[in-house]
Protein backbone atom coordinates (compact mmCIF):
# COMPACT_ATOMS: atom_id res chain seq x y z
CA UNK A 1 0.00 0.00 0.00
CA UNK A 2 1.38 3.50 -1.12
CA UNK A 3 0.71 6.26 0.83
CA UNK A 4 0.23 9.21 -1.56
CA UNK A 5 2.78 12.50 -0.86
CA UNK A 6 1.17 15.67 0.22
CA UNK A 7 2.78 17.69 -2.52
CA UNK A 8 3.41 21.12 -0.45
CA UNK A 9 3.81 19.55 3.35
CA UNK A 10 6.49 16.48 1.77
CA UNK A 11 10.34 15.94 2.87
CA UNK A 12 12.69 15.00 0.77
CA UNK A 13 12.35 11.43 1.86
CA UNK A 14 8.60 11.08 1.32
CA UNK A 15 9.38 12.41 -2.49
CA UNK A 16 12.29 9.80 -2.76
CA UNK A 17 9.34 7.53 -1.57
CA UNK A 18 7.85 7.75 -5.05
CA UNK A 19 8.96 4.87 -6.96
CA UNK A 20 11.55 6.43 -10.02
CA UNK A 21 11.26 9.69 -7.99
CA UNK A 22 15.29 11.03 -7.95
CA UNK A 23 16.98 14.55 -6.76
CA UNK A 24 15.46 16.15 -9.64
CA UNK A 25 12.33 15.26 -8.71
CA UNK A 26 12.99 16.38 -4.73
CA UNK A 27 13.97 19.64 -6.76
CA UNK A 28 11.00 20.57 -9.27
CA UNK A 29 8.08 19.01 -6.47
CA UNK A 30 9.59 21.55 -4.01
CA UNK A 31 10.68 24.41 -6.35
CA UNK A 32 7.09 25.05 -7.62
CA UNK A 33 5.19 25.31 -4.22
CA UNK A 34 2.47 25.74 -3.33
CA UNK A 35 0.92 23.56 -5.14
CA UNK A 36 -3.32 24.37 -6.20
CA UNK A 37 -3.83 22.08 -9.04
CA UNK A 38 -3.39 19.39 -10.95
CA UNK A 39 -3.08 21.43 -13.86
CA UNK A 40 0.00 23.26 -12.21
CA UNK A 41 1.57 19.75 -11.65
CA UNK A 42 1.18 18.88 -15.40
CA UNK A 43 2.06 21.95 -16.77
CA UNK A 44 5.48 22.44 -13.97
CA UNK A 45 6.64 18.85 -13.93
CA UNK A 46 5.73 18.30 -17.65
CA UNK A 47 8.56 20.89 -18.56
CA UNK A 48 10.95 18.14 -17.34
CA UNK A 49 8.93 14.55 -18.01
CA UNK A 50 6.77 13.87 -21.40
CA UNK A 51 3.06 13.19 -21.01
CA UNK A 52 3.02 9.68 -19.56
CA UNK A 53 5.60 10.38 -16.74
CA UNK A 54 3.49 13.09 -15.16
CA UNK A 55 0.50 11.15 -15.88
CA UNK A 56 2.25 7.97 -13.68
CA UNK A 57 3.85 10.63 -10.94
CA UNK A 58 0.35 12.52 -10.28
CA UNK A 59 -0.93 8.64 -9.10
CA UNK A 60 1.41 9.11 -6.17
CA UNK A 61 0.65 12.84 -5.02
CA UNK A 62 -2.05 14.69 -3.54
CA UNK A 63 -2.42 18.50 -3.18
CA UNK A 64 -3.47 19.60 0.48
């Protein structure tokens, strides 16, 4: 069972926590907080992943 990451409360450790989550990850889910949308998360983290990629991250975050 995975837990899902709180995108704009989450350590470094809970992003690692995402499976084929690296630094760069740690980097772009922290650089672009707060997070308010999903939108925001597609558009930010699709600058750096194609389509599919943010598509299989957003299954493993949640925006409180």
């Amino acid at each position: 069972v995975f837990i899902p990451v709180r995108l704009n409360t989450a350590t470094e450790a809970d992003i690692l926590s995402i499976p084929g989550a690296g630094k760069r990850m740690v980097r772009e889910f922290a650089e672009y907080r707060p997070w308010k949308t999903k939108e925001q998360f597609e558009k930010e983290i699709g600058k750096y992943v194609n389509a599919k990629e943010v598509a299989r991250l957003w299954r493993y975050v949640v925006i409180d």
